[in-house]
C-alpha atoms as a PDB file:
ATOM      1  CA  UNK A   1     -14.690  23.714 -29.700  1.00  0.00           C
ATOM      2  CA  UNK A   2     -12.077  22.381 -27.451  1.00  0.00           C
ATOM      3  CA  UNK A   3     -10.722  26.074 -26.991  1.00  0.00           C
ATOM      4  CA  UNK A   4     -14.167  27.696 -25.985  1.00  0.00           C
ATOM      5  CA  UNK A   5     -14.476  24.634 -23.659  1.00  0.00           C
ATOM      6  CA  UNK A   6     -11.308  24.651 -22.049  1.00  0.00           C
ATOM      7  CA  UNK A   7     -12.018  28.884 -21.536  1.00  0.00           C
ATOM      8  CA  UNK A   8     -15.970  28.355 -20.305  1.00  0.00           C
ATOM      9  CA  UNK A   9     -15.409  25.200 -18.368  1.00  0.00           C
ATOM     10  CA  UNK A  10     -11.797  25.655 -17.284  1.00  0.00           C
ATOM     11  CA  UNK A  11      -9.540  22.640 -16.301  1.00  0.00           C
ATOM     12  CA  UNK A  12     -10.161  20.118 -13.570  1.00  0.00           C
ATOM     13  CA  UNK A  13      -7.800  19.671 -10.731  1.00  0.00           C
ATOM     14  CA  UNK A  14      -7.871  15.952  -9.528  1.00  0.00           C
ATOM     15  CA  UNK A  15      -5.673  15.710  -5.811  1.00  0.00           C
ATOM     16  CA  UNK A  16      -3.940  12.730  -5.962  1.00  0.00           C
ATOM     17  CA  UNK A  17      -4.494  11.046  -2.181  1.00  0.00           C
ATOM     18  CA  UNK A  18      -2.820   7.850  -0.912  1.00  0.00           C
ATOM     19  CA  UNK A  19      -5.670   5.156  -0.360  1.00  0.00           C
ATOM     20  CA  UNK A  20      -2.995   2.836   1.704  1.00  0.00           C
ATOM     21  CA  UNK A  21      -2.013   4.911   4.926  1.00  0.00           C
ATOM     22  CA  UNK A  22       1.409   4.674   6.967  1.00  0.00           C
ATOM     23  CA  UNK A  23      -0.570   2.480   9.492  1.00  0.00           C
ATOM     24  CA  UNK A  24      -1.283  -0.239   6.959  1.00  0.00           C
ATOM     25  CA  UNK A  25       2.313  -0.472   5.799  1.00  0.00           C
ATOM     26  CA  UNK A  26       3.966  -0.785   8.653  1.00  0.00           C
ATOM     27  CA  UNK A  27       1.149  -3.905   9.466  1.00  0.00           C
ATOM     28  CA  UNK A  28       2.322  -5.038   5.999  1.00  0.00           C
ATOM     29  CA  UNK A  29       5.990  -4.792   6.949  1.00  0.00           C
ATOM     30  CA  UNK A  30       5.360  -6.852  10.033  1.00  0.00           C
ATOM     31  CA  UNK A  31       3.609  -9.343   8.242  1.00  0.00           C
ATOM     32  CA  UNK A  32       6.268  -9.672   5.714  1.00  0.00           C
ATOM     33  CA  UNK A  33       8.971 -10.080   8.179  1.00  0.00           C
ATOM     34  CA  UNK A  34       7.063 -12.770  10.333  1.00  0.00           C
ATOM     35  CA  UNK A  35       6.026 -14.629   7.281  1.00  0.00           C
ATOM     36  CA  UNK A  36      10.231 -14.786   6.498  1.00  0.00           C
ATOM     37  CA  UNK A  37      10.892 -16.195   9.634  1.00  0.00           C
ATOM     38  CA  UNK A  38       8.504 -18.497   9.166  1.00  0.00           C
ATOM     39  CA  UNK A  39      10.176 -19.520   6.146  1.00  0.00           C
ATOM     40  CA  UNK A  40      13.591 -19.355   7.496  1.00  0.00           C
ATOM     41  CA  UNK A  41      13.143 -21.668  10.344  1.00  0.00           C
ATOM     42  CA  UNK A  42      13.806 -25.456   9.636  1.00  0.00           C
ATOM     43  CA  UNK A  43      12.331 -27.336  12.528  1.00  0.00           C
ATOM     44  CA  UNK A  44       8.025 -27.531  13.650  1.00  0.00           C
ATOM     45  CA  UNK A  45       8.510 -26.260  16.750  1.00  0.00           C
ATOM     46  CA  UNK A  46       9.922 -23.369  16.062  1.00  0.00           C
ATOM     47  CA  UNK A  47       7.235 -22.722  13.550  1.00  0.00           C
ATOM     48  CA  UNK A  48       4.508 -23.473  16.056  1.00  0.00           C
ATOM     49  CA  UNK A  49       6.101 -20.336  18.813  1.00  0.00           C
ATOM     50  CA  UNK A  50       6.045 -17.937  15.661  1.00  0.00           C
END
Protein backbone atom coordinates (compact mmCIF):
# COMPACT_ATOMS: atom_id res chain seq x y z
CA UNK A 1 0.00 0.00 0.00
CA UNK A 2 2.65 2.42 0.90
CA UNK A 3 4.41 1.63 -2.56
CA UNK A 4 1.24 2.25 -4.83
CA UNK A 5 0.83 5.43 -2.68
CA UNK A 6 4.11 6.79 -2.80
CA UNK A 7 3.88 5.99 -7.04
CA UNK A 8 0.02 7.53 -7.40
CA UNK A 9 0.42 10.32 -4.94
CA UNK A 10 4.14 11.02 -5.26
CA UNK A 11 6.16 12.78 -2.43
CA UNK A 12 5.52 16.19 -0.96
CA UNK A 13 8.06 18.91 -1.11
CA UNK A 14 7.72 21.21 2.03
CA UNK A 15 10.19 24.70 1.39
CA UNK A 16 11.59 25.40 4.47
CA UNK A 17 11.20 29.54 4.84
CA UNK A 18 12.65 31.66 7.68
CA UNK A 19 9.60 33.17 9.70
CA UNK A 20 12.19 35.72 11.60
CA UNK A 21 13.65 38.08 8.77
CA UNK A 22 17.20 39.91 8.80
CA UNK A 23 15.23 43.09 9.86
CA UNK A 24 14.03 41.58 13.11
CA UNK A 25 17.47 40.37 14.13
CA UNK A 26 19.32 43.09 13.76
CA UNK A 27 16.28 44.98 16.11
CA UNK A 28 17.03 41.98 18.38
CA UNK A 29 20.77 42.62 18.31
CA UNK A 30 20.21 46.22 19.24
CA UNK A 31 18.06 45.39 21.92
CA UNK A 32 20.45 42.96 23.33
CA UNK A 33 23.30 45.29 23.30
CA UNK A 34 21.32 48.27 24.95
CA UNK A 35 19.84 46.01 27.50
CA UNK A 36 23.92 45.10 28.41
CA UNK A 37 24.71 48.48 28.87
CA UNK A 38 22.07 48.88 30.89
CA UNK A 39 23.36 46.25 32.98
CA UNK A 40 26.88 47.31 32.84
CA UNK A 41 26.44 50.75 34.10
CA UNK A 42 26.65 51.23 37.97
CA UNK A 43 25.25 54.64 38.68
CA UNK A 44 21.06 55.98 38.00
CA UNK A 45 21.94 58.50 35.91
CA UNK A 46 23.57 56.87 33.56
CA UNK A 47 20.76 54.42 33.39
CA UNK A 48 18.20 57.18 33.00
CA UNK A 49 20.33 58.73 29.39
CA UNK A 50 20.25 54.99 28.08
Amino acid sequence: MKETGEEVLGFRKSKKTEWISDKTWSHIEERRQIKNKLLDTESLRLKERI
